[in-house]
Protein backbone atom coordinates (compact mmCIF):
# COMPACT_ATOMS: atom_id res chain seq x y z
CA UNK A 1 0.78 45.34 -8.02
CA UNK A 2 3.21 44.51 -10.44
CA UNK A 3 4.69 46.89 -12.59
CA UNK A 4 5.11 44.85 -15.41
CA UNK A 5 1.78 43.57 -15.32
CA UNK A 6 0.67 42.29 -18.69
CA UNK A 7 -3.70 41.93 -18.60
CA UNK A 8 -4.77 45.63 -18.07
CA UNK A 9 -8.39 44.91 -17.34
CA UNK A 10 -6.65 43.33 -13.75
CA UNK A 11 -4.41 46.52 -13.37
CA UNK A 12 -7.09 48.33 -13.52
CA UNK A 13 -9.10 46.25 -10.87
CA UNK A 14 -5.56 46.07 -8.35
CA UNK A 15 -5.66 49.94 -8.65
CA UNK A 16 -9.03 49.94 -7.66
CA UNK A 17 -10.50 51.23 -10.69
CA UNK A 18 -13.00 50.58 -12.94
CA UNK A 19 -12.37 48.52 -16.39
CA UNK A 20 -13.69 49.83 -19.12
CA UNK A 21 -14.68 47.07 -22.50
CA UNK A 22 -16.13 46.05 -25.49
CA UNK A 23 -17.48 42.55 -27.18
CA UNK A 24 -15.70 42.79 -30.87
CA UNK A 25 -16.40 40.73 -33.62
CA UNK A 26 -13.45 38.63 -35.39
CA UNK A 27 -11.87 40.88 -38.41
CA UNK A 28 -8.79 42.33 -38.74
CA UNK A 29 -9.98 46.36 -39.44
CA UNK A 30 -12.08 45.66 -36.08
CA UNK A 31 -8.84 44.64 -34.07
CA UNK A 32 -6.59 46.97 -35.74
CA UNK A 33 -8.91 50.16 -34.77
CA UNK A 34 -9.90 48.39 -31.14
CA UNK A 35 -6.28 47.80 -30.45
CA UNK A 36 -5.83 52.37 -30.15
CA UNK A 37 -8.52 52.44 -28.37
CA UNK A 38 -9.19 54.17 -24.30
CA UNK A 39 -10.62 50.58 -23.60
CA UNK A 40 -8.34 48.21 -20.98
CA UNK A 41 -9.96 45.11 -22.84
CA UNK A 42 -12.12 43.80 -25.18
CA UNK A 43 -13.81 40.47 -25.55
CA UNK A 44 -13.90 38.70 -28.67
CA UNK A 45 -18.04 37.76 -28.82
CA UNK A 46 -17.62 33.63 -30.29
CA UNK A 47 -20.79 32.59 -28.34
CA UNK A 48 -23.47 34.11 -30.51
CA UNK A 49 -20.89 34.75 -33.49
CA UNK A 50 -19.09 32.06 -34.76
CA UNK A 51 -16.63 30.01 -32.85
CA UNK A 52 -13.16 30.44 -35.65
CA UNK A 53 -10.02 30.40 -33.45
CA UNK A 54 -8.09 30.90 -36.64
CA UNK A 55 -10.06 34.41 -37.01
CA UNK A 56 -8.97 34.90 -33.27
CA UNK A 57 -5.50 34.26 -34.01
CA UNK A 58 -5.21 36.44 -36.77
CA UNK A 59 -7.32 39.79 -34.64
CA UNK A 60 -5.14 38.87 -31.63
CA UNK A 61 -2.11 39.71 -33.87
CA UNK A 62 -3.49 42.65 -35.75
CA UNK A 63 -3.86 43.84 -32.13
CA UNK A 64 -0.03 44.46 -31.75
CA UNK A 65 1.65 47.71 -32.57
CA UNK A 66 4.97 48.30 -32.85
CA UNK A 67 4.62 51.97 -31.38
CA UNK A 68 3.07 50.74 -28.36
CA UNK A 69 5.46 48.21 -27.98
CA UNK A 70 8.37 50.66 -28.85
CA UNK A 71 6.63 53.09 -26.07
CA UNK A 72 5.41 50.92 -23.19
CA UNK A 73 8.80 48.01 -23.54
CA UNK A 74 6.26 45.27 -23.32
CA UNK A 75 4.77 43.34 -26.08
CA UNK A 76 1.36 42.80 -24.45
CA UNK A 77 -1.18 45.02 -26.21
CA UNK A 78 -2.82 48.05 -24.21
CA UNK A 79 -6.09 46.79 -24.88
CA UNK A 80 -6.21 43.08 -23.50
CA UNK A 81 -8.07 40.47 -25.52
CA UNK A 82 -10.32 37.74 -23.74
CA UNK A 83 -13.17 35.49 -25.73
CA UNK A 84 -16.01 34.97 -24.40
CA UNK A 85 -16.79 31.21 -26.02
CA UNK A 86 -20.00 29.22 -26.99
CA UNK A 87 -19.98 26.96 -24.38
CA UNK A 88 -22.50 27.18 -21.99
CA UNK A 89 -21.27 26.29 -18.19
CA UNK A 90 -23.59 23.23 -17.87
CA UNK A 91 -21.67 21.91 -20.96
CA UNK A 92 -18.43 21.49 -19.20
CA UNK A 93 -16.63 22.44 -22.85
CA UNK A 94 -13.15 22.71 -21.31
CA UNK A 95 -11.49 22.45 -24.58
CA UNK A 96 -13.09 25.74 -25.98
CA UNK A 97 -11.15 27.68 -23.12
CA UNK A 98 -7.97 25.75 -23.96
CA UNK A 99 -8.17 26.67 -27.56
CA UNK A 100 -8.25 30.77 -27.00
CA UNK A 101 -5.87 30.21 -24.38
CA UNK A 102 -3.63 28.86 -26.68
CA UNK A 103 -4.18 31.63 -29.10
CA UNK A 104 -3.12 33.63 -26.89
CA UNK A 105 -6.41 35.55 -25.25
CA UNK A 106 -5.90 36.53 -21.55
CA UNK A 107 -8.99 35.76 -20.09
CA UNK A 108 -12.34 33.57 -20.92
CA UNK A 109 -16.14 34.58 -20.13
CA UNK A 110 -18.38 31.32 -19.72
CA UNK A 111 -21.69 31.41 -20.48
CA UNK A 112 -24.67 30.34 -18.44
CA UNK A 113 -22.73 29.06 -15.11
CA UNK A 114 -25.19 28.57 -12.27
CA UNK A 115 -23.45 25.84 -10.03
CA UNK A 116 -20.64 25.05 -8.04
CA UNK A 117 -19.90 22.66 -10.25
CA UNK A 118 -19.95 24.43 -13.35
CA UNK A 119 -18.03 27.07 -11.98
CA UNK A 120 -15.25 25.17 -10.44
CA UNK A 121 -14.95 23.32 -14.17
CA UNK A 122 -14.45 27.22 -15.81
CA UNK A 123 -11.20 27.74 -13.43
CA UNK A 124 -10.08 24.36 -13.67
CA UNK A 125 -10.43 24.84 -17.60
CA UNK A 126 -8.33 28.23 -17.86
CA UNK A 127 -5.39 26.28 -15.20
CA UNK A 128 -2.71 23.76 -16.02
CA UNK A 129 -2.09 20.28 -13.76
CA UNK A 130 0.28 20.50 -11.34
CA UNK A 131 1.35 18.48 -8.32
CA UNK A 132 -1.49 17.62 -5.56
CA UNK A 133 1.22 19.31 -2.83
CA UNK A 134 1.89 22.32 -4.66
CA UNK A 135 0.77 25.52 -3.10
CA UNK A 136 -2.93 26.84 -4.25
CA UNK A 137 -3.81 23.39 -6.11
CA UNK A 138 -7.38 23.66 -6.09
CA UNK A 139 -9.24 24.19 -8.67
CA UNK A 140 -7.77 21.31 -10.07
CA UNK A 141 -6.04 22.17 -13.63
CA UNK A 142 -7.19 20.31 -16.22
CA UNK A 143 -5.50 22.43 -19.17
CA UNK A 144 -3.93 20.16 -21.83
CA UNK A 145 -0.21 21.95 -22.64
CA UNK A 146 0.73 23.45 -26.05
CA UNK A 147 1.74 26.72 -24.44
CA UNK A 148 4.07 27.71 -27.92
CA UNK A 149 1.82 30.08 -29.39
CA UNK A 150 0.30 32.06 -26.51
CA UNK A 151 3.90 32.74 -25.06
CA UNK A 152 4.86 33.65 -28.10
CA UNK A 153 2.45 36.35 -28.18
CA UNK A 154 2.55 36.97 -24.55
CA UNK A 155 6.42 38.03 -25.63
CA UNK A 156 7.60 35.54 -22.56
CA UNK A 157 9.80 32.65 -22.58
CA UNK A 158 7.61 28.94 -22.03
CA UNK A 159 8.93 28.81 -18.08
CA UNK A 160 8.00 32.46 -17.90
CA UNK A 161 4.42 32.00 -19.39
CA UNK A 162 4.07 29.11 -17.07
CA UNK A 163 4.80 31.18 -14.15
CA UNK A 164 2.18 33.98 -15.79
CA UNK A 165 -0.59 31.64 -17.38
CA UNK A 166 -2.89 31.58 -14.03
CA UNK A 167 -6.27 32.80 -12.98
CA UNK A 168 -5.64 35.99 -10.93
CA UNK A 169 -6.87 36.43 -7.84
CA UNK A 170 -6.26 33.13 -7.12
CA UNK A 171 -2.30 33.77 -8.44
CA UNK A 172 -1.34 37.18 -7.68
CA UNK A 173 0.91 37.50 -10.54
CA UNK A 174 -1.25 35.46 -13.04
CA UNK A 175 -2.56 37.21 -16.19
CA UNK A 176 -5.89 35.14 -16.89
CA UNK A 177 -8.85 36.19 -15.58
CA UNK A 178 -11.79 33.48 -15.68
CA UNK A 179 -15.28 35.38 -15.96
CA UNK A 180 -18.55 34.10 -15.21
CA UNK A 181 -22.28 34.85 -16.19
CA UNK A 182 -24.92 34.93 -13.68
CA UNK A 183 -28.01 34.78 -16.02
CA UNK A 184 -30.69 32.69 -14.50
CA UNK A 185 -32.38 32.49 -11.43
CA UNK A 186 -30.56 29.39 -10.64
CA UNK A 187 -27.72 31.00 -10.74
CA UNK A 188 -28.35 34.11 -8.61
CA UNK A 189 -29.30 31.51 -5.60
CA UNK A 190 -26.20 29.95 -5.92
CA UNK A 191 -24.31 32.76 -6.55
CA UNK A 192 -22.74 33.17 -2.90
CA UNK A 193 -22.27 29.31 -2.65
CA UNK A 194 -20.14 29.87 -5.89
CA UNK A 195 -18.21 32.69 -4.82
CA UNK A 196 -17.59 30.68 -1.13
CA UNK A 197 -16.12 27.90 -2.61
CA UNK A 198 -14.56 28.50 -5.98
CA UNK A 199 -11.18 30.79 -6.00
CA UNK A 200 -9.87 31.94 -9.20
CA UNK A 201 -13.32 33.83 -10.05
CA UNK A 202 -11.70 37.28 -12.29
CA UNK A 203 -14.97 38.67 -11.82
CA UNK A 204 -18.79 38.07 -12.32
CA UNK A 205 -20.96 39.46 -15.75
CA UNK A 206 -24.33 39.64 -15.47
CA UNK A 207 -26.21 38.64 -18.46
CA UNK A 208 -29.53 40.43 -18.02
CA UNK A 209 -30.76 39.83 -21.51
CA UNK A 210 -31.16 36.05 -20.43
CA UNK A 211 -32.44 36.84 -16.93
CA UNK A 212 -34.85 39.17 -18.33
CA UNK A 213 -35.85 36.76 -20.88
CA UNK A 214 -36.23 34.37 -17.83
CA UNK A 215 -38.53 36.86 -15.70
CA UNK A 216 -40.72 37.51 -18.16
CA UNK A 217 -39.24 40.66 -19.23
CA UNK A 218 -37.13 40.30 -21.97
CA UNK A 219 -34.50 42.90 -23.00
CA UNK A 220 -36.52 45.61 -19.97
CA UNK A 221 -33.34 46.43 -18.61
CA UNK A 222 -34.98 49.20 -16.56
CA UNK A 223 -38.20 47.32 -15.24
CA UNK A 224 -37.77 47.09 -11.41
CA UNK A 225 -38.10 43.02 -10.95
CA UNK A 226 -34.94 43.19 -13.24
CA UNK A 227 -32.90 46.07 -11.56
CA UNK A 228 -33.70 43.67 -8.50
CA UNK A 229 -32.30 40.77 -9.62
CA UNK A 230 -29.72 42.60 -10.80
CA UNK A 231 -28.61 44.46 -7.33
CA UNK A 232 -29.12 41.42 -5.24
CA UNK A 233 -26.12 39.90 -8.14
CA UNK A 234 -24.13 42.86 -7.36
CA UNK A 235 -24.47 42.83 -3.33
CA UNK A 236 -23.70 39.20 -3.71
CA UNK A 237 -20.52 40.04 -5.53
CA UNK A 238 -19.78 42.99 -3.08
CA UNK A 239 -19.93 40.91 -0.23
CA UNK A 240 -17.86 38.25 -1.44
CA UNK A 241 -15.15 40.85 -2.78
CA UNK A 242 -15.32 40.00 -6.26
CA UNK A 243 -15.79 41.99 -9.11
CA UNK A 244 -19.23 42.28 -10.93
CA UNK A 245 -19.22 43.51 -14.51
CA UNK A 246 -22.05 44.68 -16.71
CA UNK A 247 -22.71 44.57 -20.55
CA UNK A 248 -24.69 46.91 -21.50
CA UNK A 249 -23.46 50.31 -20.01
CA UNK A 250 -24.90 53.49 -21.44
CA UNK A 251 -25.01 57.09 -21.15
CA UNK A 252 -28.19 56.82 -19.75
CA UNK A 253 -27.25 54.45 -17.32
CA UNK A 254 -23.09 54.27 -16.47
CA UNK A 255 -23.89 56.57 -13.27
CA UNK A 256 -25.86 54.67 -11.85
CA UNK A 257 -24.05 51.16 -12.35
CA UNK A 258 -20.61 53.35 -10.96
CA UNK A 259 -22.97 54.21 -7.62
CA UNK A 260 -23.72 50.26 -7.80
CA UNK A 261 -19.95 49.35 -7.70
CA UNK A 262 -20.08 47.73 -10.90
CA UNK A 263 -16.19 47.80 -12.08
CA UNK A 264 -16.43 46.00 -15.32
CA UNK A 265 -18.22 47.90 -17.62
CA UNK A 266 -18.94 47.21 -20.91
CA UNK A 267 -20.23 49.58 -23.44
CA UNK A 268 -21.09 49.70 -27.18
CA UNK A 269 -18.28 49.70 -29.74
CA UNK A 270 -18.26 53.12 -31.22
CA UNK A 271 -15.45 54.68 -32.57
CA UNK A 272 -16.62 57.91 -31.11
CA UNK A 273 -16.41 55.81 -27.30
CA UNK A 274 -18.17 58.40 -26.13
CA UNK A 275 -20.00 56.18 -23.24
CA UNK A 276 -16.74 55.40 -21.91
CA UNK A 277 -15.42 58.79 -22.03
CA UNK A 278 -18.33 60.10 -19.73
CA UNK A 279 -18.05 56.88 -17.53
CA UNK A 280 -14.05 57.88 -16.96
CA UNK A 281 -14.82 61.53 -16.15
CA UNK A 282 -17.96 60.41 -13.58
CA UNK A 283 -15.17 58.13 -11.59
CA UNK A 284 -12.65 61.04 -11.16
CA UNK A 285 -15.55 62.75 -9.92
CA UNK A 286 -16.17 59.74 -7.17
């Protein structure tokens, strides 16, 4: 693991910890207060909010401080921004993920991947082209280049962004991380093929408010057809070494997703954080 590694939801995954998030919304007070807060990312919700990447642009700043930049020597913020954007995998939108890239986000959440297909299109989205011998070509970048901005606020030089603007685990020392949500039955039953066959996969977020919806349970997070589908999502993950995430971690419930091996967890935005206080002091406890 590097030390200086810039995304801290993957330094928290290489030290074999949990990472602990938020969705935000797009305002300035909202990245300002999020930015001091015991959270290693949060992702900027422009699926169900609107899509403004000159909103993004302006939170992403606001998310700098000049104490923590003064205190850690890095100009990456402690909290790490991704965006989860409005394009649903089937859509093959790669331009949405090139336009938070740009802005500077380290990561992008795609909506609503349930094929091979799909999913090889979200890596290839979030890498640039390079040459068909170079080392770990596949999945085949299709990123257009305008790099200025993003290594601007990454704080690197252009050959040094370069070098850092990759999907980890793919690239050890990249910085993105490409995540995907398994929220259909279709999905789950291709879920293994996906995870086979597709490197550069950050981790996997269940969206169990669509698979719900899909069983005929909508929103009945604890109904046991649900927790099913759910688990079987997880094992999958397990067994393929990747990380699963989940988006809707409580006090009622972060024990039990912890016990489940979930390592992205994603709680409500409350300034009190109190869910992901108790969900730090039940790992120690592991």
């Amino acid at each position: 693991m590097s030390d200086t590694r810039l995304n801290s939801i993957i330094r928290a995954f290489e030290s074999g910890k949990p990472a602990f998030a938020a969705f935000a919304k797009l305002d300035k007070q909202t990245a300002i207060e999020m930015s001091d807060s015991p959270y290693d990312g949060i992702v900027y919700e422009m699926e169900h909010n609107p899509y403004d990447v000159a909103a993004l642009g302006d939170s992403l700043q606001y998310m700098l401080s000049r104490k923590q930049i003064a205190e850690g020597g890095t100009v990456a913020p402690k909290v790490t921004p991704i965006a989860r954007i409005p394009a649903n995998g089937a859509e093959m939108n790669q331009s949405f993920a090139k336009q938070v890239l740009d802005r500077g986000c380290y990561g992008v959440i795609w909506p609503h991947v349930a094929t091979v297909e799909q999913a090889y299109n979200a890596v290839a989205s979030c890498r640039y082209a390079r040459p068909k011998h170079a080392p770990l070509y596949e999945p085949k970048g299709v990123r257009g280049d305008g790099p200025a901005n993003a290594s601007r606020y990454w704080g690197l030089s252009m050959a040094d962004y370069y070098r850092k603007a990759d999907v980890w685990p793919l690239v050890p020392e990249g910085e993105i991380l490409v995540g995907l949500m398994c929220e259909s039955t279709q999905a789950i039953e291709n879920l293994d093929d996906i995870l086979k066959n597709v490197p550069g996969i950050g981790f996997i977020l269940i969206g169990e408010g669509d698979l719900s919806q899909e069983m005929g349970f909508p929103r009945q997070y604890e109904h046991p057809e649900v927790q099913d589908a759910m688990r079987r999502i997880a094992d999958i993950c397990h067994r393929n070494h990747v990380v699963v995430g989940n988006p809707h971690v409580t006090a009622k419930n972060h024990r039990r997703l912890l016990d489940e091996g979930y390592r992205f967890l994603m709680a409500a935005p409350q300034r009190t954080y109190g869910v992901v206080g108790l969900a730090r002091e039940a790992v120690t406890s592991y």
